[in-house]
C-alpha atoms as a PDB file:
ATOM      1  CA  UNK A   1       0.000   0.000   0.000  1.00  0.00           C
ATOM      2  CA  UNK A   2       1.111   3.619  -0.639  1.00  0.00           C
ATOM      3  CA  UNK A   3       1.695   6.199   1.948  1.00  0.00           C
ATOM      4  CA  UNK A   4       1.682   9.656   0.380  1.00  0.00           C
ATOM      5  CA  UNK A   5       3.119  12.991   2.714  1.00  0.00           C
ATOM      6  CA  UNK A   6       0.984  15.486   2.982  1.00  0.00           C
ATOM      7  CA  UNK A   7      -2.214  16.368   1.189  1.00  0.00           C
ATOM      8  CA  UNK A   8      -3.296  15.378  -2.315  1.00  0.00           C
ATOM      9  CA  UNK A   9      -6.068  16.040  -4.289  1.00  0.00           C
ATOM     10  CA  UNK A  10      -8.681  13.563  -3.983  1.00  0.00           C
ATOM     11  CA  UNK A  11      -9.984  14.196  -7.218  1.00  0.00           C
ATOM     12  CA  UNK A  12      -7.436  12.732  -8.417  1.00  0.00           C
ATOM     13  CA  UNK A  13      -7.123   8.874  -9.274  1.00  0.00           C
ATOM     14  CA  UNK A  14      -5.155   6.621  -7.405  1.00  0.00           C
ATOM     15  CA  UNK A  15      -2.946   5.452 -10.018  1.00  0.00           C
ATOM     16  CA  UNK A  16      -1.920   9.557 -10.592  1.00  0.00           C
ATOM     17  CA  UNK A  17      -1.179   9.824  -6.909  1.00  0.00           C
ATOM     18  CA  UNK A  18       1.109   6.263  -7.178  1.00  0.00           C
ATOM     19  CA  UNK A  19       2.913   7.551 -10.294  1.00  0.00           C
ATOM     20  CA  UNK A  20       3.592  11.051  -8.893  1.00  0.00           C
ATOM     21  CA  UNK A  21       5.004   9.712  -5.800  1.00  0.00           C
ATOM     22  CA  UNK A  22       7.423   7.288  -7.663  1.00  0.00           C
ATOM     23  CA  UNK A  23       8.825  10.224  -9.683  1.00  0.00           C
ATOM     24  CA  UNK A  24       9.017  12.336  -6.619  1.00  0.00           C
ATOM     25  CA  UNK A  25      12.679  12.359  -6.777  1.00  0.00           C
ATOM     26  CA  UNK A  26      15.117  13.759  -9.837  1.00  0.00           C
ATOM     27  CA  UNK A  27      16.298  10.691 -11.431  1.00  0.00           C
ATOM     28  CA  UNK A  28      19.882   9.822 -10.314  1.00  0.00           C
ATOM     29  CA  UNK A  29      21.777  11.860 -12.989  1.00  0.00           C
ATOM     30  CA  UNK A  30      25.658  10.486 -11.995  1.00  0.00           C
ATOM     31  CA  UNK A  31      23.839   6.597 -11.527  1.00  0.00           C
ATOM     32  CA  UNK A  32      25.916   4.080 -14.203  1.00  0.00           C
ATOM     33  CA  UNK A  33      24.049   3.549 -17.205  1.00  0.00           C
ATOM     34  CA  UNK A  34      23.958  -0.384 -16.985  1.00  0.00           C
ATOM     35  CA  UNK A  35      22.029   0.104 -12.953  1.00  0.00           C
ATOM     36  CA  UNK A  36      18.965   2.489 -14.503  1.00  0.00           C
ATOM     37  CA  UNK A  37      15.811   1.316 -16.324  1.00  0.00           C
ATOM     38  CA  UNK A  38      15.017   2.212 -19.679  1.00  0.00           C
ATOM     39  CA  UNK A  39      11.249   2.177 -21.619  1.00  0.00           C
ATOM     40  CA  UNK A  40      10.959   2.291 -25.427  1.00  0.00           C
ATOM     41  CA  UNK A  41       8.258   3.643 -26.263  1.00  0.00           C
ATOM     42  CA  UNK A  42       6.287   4.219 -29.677  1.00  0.00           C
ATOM     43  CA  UNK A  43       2.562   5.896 -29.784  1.00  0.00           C
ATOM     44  CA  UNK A  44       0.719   5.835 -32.994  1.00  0.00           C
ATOM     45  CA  UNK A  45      -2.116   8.457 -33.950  1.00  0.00           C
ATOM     46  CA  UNK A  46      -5.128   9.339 -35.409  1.00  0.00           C
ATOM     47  CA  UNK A  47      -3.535  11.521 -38.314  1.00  0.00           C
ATOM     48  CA  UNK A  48      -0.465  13.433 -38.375  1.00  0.00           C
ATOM     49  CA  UNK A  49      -1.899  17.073 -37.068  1.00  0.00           C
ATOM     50  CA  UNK A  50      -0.201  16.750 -33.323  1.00  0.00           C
ATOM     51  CA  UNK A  51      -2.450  20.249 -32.782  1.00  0.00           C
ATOM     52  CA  UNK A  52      -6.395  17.906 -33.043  1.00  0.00           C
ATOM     53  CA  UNK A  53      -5.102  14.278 -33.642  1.00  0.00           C
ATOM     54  CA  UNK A  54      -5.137  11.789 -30.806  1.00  0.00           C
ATOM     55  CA  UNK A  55      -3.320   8.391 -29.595  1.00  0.00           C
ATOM     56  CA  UNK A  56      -4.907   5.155 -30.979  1.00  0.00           C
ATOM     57  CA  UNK A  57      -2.010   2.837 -30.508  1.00  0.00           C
ATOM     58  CA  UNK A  58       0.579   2.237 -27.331  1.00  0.00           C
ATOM     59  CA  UNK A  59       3.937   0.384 -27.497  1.00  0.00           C
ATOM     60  CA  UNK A  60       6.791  -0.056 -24.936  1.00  0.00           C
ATOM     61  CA  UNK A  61       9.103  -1.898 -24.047  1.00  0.00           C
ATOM     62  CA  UNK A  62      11.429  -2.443 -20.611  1.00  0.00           C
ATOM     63  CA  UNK A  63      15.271  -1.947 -21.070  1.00  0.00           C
ATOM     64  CA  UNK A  64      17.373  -3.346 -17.886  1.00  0.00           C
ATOM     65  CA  UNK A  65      21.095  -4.009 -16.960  1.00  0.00           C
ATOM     66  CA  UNK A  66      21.126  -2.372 -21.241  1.00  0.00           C
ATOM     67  CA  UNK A  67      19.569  -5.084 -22.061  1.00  0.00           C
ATOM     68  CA  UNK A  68      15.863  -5.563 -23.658  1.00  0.00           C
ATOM     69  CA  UNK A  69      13.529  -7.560 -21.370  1.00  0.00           C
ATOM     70  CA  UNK A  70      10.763  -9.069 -24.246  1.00  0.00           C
ATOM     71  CA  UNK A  71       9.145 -10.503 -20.870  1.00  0.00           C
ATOM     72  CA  UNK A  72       8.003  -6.476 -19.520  1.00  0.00           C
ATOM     73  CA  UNK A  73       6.222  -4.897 -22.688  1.00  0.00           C
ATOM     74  CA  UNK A  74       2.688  -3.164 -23.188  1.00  0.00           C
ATOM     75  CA  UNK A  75       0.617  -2.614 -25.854  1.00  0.00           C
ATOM     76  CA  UNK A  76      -2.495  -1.111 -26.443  1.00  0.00           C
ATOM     77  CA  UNK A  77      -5.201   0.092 -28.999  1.00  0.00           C
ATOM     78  CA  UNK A  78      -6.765   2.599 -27.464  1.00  0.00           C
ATOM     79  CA  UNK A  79     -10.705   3.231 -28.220  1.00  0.00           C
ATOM     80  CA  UNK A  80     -11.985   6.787 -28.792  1.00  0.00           C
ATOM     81  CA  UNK A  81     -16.203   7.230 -29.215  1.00  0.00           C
ATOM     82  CA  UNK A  82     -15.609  10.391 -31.882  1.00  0.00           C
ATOM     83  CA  UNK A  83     -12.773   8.018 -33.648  1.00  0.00           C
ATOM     84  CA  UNK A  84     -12.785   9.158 -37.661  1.00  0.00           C
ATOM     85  CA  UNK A  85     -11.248   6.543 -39.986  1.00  0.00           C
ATOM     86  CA  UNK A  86      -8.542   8.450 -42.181  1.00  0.00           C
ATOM     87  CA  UNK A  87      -5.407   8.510 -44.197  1.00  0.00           C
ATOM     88  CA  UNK A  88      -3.455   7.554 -41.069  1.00  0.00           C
ATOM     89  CA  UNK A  89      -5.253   4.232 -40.289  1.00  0.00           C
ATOM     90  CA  UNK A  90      -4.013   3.279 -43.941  1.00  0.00           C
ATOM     91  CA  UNK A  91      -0.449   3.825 -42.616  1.00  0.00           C
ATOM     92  CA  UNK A  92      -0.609   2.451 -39.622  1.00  0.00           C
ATOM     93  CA  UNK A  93      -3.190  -0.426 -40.558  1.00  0.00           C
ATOM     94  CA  UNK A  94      -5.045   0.036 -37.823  1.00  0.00           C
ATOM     95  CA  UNK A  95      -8.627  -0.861 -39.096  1.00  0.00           C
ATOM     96  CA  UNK A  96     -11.540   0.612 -37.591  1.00  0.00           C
ATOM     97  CA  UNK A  97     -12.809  -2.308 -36.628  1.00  0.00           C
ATOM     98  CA  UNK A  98      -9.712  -3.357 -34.600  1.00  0.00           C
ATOM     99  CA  UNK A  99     -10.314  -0.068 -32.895  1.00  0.00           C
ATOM    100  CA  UNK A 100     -13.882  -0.777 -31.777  1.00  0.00           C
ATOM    101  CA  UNK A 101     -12.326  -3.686 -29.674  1.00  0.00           C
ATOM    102  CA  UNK A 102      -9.490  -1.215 -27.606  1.00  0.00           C
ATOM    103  CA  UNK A 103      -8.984   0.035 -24.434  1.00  0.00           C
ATOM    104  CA  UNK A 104     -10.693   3.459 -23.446  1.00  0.00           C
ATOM    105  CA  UNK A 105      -9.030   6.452 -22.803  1.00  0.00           C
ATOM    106  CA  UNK A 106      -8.874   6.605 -19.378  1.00  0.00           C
ATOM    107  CA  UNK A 107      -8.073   2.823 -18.530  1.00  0.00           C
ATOM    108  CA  UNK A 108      -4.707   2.726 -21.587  1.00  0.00           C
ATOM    109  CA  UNK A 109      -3.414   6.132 -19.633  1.00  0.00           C
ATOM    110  CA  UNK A 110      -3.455   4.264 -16.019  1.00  0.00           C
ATOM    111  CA  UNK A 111      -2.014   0.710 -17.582  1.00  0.00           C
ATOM    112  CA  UNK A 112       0.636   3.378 -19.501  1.00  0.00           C
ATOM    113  CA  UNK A 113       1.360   5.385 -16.374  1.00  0.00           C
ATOM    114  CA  UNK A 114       1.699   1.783 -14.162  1.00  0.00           C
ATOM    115  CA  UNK A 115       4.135   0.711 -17.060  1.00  0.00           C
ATOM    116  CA  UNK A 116       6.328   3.718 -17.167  1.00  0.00           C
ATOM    117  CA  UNK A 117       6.180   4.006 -13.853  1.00  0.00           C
ATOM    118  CA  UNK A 118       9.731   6.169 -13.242  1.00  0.00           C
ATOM    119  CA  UNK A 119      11.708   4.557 -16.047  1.00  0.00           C
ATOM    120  CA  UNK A 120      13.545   6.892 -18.119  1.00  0.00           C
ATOM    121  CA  UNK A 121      11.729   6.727 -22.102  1.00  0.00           C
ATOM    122  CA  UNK A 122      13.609   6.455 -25.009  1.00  0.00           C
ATOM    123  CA  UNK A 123      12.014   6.845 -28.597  1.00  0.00           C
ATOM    124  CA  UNK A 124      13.174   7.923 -31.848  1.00  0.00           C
ATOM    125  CA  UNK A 125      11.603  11.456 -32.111  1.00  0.00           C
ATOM    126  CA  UNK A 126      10.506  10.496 -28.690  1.00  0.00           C
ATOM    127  CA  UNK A 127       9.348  14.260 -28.332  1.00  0.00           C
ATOM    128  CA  UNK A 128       6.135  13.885 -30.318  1.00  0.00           C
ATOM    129  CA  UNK A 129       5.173  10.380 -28.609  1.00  0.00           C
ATOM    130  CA  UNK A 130       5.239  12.175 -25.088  1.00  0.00           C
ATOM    131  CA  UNK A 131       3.060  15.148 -27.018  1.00  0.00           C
ATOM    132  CA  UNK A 132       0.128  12.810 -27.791  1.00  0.00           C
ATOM    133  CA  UNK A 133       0.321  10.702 -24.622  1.00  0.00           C
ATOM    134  CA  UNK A 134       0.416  14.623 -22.773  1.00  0.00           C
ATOM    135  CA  UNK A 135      -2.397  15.579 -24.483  1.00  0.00           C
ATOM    136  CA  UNK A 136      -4.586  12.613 -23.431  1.00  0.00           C
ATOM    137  CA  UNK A 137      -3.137  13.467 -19.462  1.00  0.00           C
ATOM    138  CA  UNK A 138      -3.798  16.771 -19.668  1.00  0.00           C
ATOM    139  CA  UNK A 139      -7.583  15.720 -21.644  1.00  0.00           C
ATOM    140  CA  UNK A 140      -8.364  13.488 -18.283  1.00  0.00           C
ATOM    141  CA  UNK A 141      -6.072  14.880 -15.764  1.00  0.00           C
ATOM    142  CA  UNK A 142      -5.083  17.950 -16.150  1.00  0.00           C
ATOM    143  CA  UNK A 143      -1.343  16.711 -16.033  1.00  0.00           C
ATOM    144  CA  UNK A 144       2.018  15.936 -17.866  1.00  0.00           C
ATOM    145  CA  UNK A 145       4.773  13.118 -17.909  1.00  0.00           C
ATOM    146  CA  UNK A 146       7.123  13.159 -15.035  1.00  0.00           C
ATOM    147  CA  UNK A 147       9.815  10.997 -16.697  1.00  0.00           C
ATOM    148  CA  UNK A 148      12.948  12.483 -18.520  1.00  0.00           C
ATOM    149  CA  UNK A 149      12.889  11.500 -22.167  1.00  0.00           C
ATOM    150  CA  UNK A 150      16.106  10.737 -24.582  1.00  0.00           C
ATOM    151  CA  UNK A 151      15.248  11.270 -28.103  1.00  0.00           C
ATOM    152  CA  UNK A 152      17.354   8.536 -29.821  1.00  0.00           C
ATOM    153  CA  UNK A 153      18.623  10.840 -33.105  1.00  0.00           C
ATOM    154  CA  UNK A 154      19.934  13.484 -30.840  1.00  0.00           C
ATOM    155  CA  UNK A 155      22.079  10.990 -29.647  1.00  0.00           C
ATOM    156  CA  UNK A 156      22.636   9.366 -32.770  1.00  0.00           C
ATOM    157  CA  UNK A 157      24.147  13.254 -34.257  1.00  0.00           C
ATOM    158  CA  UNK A 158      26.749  12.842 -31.175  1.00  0.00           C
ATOM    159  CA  UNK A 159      27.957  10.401 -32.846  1.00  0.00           C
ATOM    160  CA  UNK A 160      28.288  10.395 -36.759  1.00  0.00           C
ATOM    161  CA  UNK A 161      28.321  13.807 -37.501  1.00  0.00           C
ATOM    162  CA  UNK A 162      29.595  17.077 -35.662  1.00  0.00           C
ATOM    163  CA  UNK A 163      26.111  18.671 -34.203  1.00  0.00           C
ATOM    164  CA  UNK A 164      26.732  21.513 -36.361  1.00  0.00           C
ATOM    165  CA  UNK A 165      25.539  20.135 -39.434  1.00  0.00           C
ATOM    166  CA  UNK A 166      21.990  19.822 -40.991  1.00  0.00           C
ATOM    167  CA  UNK A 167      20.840  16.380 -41.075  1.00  0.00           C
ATOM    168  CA  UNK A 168      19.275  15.457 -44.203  1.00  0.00           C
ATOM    169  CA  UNK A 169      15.629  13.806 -43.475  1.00  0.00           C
ATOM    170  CA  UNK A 170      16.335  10.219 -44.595  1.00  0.00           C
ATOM    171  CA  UNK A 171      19.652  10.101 -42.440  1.00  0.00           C
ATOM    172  CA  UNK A 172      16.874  10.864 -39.509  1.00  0.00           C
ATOM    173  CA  UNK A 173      14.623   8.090 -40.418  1.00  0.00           C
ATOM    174  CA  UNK A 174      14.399   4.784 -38.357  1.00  0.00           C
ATOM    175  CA  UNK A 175      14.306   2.552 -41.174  1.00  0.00           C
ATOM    176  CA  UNK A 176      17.415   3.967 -42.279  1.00  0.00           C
ATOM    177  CA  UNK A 177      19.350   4.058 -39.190  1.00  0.00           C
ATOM    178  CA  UNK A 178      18.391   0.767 -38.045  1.00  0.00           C
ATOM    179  CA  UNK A 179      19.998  -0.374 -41.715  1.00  0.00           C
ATOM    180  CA  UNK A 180      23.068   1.431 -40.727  1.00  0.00           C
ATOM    181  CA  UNK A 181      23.338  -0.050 -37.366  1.00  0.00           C
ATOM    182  CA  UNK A 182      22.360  -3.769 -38.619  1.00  0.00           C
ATOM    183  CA  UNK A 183      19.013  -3.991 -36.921  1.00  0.00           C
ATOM    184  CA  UNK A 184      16.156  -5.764 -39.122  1.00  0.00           C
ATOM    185  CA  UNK A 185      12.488  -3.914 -38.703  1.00  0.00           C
ATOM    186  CA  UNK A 186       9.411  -6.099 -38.659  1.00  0.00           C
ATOM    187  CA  UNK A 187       6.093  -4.981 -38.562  1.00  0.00           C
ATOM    188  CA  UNK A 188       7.019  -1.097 -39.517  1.00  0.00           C
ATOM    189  CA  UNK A 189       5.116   1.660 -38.770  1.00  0.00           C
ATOM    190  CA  UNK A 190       3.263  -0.615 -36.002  1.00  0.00           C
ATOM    191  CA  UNK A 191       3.616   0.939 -32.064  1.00  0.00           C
ATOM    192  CA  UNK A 192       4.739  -2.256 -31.381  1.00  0.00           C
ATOM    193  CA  UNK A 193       7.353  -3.314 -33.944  1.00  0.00           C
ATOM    194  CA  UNK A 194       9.201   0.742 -33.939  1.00  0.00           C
ATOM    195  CA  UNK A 195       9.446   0.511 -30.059  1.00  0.00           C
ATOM    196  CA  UNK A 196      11.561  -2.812 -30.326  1.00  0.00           C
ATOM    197  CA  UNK A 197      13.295  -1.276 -33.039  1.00  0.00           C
ATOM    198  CA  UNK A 198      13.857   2.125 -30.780  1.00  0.00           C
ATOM    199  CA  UNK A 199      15.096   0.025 -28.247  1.00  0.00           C
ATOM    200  CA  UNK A 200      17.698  -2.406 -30.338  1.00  0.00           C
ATOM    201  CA  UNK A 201      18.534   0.685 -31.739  1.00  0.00           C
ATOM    202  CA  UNK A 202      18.890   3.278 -28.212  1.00  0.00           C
ATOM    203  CA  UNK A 203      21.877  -0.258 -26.671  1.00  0.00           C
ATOM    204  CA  UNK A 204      23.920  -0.122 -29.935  1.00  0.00           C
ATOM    205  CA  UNK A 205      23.779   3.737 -30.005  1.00  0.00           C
ATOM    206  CA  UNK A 206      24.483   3.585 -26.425  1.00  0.00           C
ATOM    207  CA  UNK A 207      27.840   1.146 -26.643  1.00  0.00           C
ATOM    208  CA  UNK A 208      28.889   3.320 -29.231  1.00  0.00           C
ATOM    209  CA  UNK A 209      28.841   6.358 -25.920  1.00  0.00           C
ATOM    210  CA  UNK A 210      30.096   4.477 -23.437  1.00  0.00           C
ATOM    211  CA  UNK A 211      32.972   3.727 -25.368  1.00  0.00           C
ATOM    212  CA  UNK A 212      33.594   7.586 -25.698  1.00  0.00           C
ATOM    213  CA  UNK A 213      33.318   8.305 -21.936  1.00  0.00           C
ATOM    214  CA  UNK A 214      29.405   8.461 -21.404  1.00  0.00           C
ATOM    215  CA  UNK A 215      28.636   6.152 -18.651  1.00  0.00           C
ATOM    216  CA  UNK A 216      25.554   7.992 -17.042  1.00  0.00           C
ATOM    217  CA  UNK A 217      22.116   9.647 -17.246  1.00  0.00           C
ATOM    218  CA  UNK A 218      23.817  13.589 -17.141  1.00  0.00           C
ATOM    219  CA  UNK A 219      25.527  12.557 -20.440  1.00  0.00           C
ATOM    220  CA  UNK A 220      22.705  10.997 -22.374  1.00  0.00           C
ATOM    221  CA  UNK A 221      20.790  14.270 -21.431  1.00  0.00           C
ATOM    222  CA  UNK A 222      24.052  16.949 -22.141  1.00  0.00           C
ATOM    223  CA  UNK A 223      23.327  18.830 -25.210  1.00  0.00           C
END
């Protein structure tokens, strides 16, 4: 059972209250890399305008000890009543019909907020995954991730090229950099399948670091 200091808004549900309190500390920043817990996560959406569209699909994946634990995943379609089929269900064949069987709203944000939990999340473009899942926290709860976030092609520019230079778009894509790195991609363009890709991609990005002196969180997060 949890114990929470002090008051706490009792509108709030339980599962908010138990996340909040496991992120009440900043992350261990000088921690070794190989003692923290990583998530890969992928979200999939309605349509690609971040400003209306919404979350339909959920992937992560645990990372521990830098290495991928199949064992500790989640996924989840996620059912929304004013759902309108369009050119985005195409891409990420998510049929309407498979949507009329998902998880609502409310219940994929608590099973995604008990999965996180206070891992760090790793994604490629990781920036507009946490954007959708925020906007479906702040649509119930009035609230944001806690977590700190590595976005995998910022790490990937550390790298191969000086961060100076202008990427061009293909170098950026995950397709392409999992070619480059050796990884096969199954079931692209699937939550599921680009979060196990993200995360075989985030340990041989990260060997890559460690071998040029970046052992901990601080330098995954340095700029």
């Amino acid at each position: 059972m949890f114990l929470f200091p002090g008051k706490k808004n009792p509108e709030m549900p339980q599962y908010w209250h138990e996340y909040q309190y496991m992120n009440r500390h900043a992350h261990a920043l000088k921690l070794p890399l190989e003692t923290l817990t990583f998530t890969a996560i992928d979200v999939e959406s309605t349509g690609l305008d971040l400003k209306k569209d919404k979350m339909i699909a959920f992937a992560g994946i645990r990372m521990q000890y830098l290495k991928i634990r199949i064992q500790e995943s989640l996924e989840i379609l996620i059912h929304h009543e004013d759902f309108v089929q369009d050119h985005a269900v195409h891409i990420h064949e998510i049929m309407n019909k498979e949507k009329q069987k998902g998880t609502p709203e409310n219940k994929a944000i608590e099973e995604i907020l008990r999965f996180v939990g206070s891992t760090i999340l790793v994604g490629y473009h990781v920036q507009l995954d946490r954007r959708l899942i925020n906007r479906s926290l702040n649509d119930l709860l009035g609230k944001k991730l806690l977590n700190p976030v590595i976005n995998i092609p910022d790490l990937i520019r550390r790298i191969d090229k000086p961060v100076q230079m202008v990427y061009p778009s293909r170098e950026l894509d995950l397709k392409a950099q999992c070619e480059a790195y050796g990884i096969e991609m199954m079931d692209q363009h699937t939550a599921a399948g680009d979060a196990f890709a993200a995360a075989q991609l985030f340990l041989k990005v990260i060997s890559k670091l460690k071998k040029r002196g970046i052992n901990n969180l601080s330098g995954l997060l340095k700029k």
